[in-house]
C-alpha atoms as a PDB file:
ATOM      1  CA  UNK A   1      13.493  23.136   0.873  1.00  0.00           C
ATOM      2  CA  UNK A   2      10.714  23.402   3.221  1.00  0.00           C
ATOM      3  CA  UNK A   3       8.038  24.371   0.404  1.00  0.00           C
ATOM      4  CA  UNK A   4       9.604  21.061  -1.922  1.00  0.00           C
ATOM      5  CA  UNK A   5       8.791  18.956   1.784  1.00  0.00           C
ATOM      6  CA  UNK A   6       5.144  20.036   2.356  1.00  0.00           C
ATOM      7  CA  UNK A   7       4.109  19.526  -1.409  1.00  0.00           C
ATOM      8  CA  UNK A   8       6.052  16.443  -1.114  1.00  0.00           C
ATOM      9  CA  UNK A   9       3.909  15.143   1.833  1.00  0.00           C
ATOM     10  CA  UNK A  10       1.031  16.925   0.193  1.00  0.00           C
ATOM     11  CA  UNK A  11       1.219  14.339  -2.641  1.00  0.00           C
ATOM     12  CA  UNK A  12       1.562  11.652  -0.512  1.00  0.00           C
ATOM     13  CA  UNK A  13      -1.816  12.266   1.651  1.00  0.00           C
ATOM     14  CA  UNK A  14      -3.648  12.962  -1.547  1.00  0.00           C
ATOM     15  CA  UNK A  15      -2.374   9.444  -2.756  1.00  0.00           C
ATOM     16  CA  UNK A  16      -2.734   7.652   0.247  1.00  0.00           C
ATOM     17  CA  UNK A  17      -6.149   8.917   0.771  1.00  0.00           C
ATOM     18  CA  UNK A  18      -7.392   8.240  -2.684  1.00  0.00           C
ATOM     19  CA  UNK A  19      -6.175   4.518  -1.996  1.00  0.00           C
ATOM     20  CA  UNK A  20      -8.177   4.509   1.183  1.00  0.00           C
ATOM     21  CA  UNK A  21     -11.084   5.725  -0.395  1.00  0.00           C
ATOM     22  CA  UNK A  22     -10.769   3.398  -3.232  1.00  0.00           C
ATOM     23  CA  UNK A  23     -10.046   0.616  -1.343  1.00  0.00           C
ATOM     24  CA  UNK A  24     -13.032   1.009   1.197  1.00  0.00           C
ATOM     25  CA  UNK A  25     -15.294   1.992  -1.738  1.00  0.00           C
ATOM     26  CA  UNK A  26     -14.352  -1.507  -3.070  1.00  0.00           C
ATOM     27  CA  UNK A  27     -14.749  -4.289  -0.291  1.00  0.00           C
ATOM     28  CA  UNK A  28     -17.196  -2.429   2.069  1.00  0.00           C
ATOM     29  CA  UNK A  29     -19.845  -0.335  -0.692  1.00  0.00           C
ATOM     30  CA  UNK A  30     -19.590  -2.775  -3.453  1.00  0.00           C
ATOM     31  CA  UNK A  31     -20.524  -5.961  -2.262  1.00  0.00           C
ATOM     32  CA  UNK A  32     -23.942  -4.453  -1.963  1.00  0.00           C
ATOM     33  CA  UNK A  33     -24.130  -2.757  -5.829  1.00  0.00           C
ATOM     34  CA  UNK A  34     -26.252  -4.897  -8.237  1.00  0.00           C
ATOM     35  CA  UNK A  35     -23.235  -6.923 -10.381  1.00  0.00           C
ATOM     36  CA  UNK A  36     -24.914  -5.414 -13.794  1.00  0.00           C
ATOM     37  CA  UNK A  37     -24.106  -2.080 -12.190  1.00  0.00           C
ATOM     38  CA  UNK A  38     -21.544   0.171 -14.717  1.00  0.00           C
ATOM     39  CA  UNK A  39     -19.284   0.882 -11.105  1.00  0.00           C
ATOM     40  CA  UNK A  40     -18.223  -2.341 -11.624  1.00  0.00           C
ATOM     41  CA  UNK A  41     -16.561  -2.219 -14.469  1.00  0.00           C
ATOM     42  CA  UNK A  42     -13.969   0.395 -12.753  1.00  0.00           C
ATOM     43  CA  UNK A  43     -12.763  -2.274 -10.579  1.00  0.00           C
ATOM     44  CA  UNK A  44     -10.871  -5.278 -10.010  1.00  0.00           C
ATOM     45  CA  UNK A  45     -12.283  -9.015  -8.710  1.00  0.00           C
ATOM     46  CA  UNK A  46     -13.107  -9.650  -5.692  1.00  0.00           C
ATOM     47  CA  UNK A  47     -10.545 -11.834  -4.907  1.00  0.00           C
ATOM     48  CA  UNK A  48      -7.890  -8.978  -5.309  1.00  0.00           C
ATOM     49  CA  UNK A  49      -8.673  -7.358  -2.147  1.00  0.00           C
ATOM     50  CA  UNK A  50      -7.725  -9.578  -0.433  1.00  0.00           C
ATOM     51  CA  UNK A  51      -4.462 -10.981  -2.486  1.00  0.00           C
ATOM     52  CA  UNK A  52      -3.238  -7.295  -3.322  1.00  0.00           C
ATOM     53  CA  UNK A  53      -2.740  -6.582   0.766  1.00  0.00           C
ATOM     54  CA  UNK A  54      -1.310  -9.603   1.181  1.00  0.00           C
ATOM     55  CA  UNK A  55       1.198  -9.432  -1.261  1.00  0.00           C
ATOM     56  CA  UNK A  56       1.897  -6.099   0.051  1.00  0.00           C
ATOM     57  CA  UNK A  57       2.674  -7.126   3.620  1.00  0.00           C
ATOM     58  CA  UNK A  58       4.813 -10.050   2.713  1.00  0.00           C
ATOM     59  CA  UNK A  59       6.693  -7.609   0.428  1.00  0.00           C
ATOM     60  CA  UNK A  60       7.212  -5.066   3.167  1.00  0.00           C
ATOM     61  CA  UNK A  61       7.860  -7.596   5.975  1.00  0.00           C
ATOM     62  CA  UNK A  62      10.621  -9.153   3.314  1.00  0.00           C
ATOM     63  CA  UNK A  63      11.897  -5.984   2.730  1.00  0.00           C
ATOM     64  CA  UNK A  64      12.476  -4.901   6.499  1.00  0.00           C
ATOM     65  CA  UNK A  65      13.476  -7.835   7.499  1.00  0.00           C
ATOM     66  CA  UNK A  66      16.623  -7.570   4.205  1.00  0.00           C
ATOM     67  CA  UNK A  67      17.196  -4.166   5.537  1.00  0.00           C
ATOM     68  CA  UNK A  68      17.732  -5.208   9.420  1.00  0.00           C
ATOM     69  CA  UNK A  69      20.022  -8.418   8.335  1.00  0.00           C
ATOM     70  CA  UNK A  70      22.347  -5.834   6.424  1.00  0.00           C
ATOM     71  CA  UNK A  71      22.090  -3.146   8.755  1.00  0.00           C
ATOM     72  CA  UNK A  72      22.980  -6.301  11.558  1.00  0.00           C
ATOM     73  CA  UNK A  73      25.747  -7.097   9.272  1.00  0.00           C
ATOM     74  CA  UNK A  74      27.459  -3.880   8.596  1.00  0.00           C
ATOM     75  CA  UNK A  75      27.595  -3.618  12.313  1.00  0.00           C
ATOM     76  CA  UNK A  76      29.135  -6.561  12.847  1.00  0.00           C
ATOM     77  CA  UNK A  77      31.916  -5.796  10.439  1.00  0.00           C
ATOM     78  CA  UNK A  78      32.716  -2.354  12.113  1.00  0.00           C
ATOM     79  CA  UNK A  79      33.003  -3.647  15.334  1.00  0.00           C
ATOM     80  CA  UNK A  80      35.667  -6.433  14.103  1.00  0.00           C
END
């Protein structure tokens, strides 16, 4: 089990770090690439750096926020 857990988390940096790397490659080092430039072509607008966090964060705020009101709720019905 321990071996399935590190190439689990193993996995995880890997895809975590390509994001980072992606993600910093595309709103700090790309601004400054000519726009005729063949990188561009391998990613998105502009305007989805800033829309794709976004959406992110209000997703996992929703999310947490579902998960404590249930978690809140089941405990309420135990102690009753």
């Amino acid at each position: 089990m321990e071996l399935a857990d590190r190439a689990v988390g193993f996995i995880l940096s890997v895809i975590s770090i390509s994001i980072f790397t992606y993600y910093t490659f595309w709103v700090i080092i790309l601004p400054f690439v000519d726009t005729d430039h063949f990188i561009h072509k391998y990613f998105l607008p502009r305007e989805f750096a800033i829309l794709i966090p976004i959406f992110a964060g209000v997703t996992l705020l929703s999310l947490l926020c579902i998960f404590i009101g249930i978690v809140m709720l089941k405990s309420k019905k135990k102690k009753a």
